[in-house]
Protein backbone atom coordinates (compact mmCIF):
# COMPACT_ATOMS: atom_id res chain seq x y z
CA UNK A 1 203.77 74.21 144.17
CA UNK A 2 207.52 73.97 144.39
CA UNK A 3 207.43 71.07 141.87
CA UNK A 4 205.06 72.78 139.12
CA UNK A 5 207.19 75.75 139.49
CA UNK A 6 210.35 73.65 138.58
CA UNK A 7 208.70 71.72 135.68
CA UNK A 8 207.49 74.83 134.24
CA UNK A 9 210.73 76.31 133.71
CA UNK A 10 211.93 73.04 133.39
CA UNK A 11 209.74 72.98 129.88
CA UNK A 12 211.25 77.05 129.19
CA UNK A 13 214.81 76.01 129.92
CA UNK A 14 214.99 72.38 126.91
CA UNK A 15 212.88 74.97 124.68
CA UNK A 16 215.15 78.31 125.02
CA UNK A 17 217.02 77.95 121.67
CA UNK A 18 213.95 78.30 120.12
CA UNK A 19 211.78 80.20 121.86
CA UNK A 20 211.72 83.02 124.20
CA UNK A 21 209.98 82.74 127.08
CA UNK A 22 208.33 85.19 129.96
CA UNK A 23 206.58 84.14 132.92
CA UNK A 24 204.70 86.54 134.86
CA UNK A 25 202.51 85.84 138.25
CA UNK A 26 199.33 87.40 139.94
CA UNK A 27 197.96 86.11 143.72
CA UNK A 28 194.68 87.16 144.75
CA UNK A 29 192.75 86.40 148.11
CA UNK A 30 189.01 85.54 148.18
CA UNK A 31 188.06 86.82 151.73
CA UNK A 32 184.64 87.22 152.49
CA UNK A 33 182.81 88.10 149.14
CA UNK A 34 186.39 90.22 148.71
CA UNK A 35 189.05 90.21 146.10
CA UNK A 36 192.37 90.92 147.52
CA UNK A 37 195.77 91.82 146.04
CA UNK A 38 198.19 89.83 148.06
CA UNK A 39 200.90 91.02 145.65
CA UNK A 40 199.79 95.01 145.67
CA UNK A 41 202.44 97.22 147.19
CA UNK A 42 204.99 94.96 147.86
CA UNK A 43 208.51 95.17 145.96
CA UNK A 44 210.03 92.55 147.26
CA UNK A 45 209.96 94.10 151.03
CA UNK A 46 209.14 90.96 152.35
CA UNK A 47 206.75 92.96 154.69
CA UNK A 48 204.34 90.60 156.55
CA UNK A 49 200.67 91.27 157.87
CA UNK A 50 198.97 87.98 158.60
CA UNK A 51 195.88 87.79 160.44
CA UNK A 52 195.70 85.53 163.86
CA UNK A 53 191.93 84.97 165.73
CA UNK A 54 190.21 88.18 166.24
CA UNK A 55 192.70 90.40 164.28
CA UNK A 56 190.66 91.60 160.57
CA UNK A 57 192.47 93.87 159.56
CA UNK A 58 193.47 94.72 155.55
CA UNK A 59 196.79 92.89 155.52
CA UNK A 60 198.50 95.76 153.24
CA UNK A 61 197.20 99.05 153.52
CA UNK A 62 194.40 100.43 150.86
CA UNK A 63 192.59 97.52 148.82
CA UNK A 64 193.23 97.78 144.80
CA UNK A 65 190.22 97.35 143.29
CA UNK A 66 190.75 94.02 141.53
CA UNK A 67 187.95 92.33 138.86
CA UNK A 68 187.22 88.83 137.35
CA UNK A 69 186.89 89.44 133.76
CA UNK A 70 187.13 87.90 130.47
CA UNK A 71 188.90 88.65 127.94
CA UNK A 72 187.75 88.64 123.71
CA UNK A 73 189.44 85.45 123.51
CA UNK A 74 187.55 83.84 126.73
CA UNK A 75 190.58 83.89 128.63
CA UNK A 76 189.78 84.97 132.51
CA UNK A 77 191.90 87.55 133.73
CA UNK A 78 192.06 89.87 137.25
CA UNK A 79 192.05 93.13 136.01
CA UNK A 80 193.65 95.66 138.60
CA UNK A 81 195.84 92.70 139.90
CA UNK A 82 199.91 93.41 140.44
CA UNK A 83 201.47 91.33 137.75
CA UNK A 84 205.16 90.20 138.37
CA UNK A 85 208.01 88.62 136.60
CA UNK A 86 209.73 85.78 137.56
CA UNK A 87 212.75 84.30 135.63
CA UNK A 88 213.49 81.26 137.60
CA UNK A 89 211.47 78.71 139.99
CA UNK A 90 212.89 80.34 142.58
CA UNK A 91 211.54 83.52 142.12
CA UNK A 92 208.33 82.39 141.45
CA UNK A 93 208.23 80.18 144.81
CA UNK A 94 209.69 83.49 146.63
CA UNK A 95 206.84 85.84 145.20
CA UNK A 96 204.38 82.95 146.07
CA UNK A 97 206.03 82.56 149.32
CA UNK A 98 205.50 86.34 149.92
CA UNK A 99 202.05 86.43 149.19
CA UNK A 100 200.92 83.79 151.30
CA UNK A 101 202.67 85.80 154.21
CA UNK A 102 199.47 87.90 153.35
CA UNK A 103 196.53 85.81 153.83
CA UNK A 104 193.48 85.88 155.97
CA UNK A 105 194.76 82.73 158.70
CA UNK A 106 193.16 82.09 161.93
CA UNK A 107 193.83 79.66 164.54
CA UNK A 108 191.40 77.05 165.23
CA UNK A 109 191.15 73.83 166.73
CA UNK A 110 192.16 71.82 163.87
CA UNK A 111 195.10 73.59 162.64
CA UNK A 112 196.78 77.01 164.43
CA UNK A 113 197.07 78.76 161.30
CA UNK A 114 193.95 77.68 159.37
CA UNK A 115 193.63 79.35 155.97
CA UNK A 116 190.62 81.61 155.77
CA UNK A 117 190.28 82.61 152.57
CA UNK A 118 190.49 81.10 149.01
CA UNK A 119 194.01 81.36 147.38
CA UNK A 120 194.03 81.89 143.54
CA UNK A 121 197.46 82.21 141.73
CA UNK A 122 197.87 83.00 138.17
CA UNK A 123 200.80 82.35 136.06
CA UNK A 124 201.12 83.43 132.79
CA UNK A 125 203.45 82.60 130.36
CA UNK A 126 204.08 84.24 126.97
CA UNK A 127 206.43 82.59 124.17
CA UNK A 128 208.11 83.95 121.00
CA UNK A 129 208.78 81.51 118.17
CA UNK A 130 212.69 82.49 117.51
CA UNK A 131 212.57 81.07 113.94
CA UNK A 132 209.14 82.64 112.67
CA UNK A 133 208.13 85.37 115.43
CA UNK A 134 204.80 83.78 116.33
CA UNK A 135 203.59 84.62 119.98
CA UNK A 136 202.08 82.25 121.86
CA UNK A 137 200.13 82.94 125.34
CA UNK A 138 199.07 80.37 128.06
CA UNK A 139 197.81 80.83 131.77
CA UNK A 140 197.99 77.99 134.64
CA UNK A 141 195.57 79.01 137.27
CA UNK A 142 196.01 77.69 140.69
CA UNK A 143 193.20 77.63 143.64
CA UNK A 144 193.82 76.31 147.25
CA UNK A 145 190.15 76.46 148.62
CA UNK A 146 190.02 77.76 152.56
CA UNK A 147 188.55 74.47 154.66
CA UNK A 148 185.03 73.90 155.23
CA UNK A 149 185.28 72.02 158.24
CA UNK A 150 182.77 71.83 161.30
CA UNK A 151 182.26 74.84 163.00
CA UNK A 152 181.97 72.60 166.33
CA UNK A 153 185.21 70.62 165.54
CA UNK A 154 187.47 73.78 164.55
CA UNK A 155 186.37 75.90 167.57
CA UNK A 156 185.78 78.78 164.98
CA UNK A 157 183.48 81.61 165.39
CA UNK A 158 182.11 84.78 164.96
CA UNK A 159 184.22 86.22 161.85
CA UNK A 160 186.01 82.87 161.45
CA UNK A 161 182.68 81.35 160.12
CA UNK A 162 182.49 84.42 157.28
């Protein structure tokens, strides 16, 4: 991630004298048939709530009610999802950094903090021609996929398996 952070604003830092650009992020979790906010009520408190073997608990307080849609243009979108800024690779790692600290993880035989849940990061970036005022939109969308290893291997059960 680290490295496709950099390049991005890599690519927004040779192209700044001629166009302005914003970069805004989204992380959702995909927890048992769930969409969750991992960004929702968090201003940069770096407040922590990860999950560890039996614990299954909401990792940050009231669930937003986030959708899949589509917008007119076919572009997918979450709609209810906490949008934020980010002006620099670094604060794009750090807001990635701090959702993460908010997923579903479990420990399991294979790995003592196992993901549980499917990661999907969105990062949107909006750029204004400086010369004519065109506005130009793109979205990178990111998935890490939670392991689908043997049950009998990992030592997982009961809500693990969900």
């Amino acid at each position: 991630m680290p490295r496709a952070f950099t390049a991005m604003f890599d690519i927004v830092q040779n192209n700044s004298t001629r166009f302005d650009c914003k970069v805004s992020a989204y992380m959702l979790e995909l927890y048992n048939d769930q969409l969750q906010d991992l960004l929702a009520g968090q201003a940069g408190d770096g407040a922590s709530a990860t999950q560890t073997q039996s614990q299954s608990s909401q990792p940050h307080g009231p669930a937003r009610r986030v959708e899949i849609k589509r917008n007119k243009k076919g572009v997918v979108f979450a709609q209810g999802a906490e949008t934020r800024q980010a002006s620099s690779a670094q604060e794009l790692l750090a807001l990635f950094q701090q959702a993460c600290a908010n997923r579903h993880i479990a420990s399991t035989k294979m790995n003592s903090a196992s993901s549980r849940s499917h990661l999907i990061m969105g990062i949107m970036v909006e750029s204004r021609n400086l010369t004519n005022g065109s506005v130009s939109c793109g979205k990178l969308s990111l998935v890490d996929l939670a392991g689908s290893e043997r049950a009998a291997k990992t030592g997982a059960k009961d809500h693990q398996l969900k």
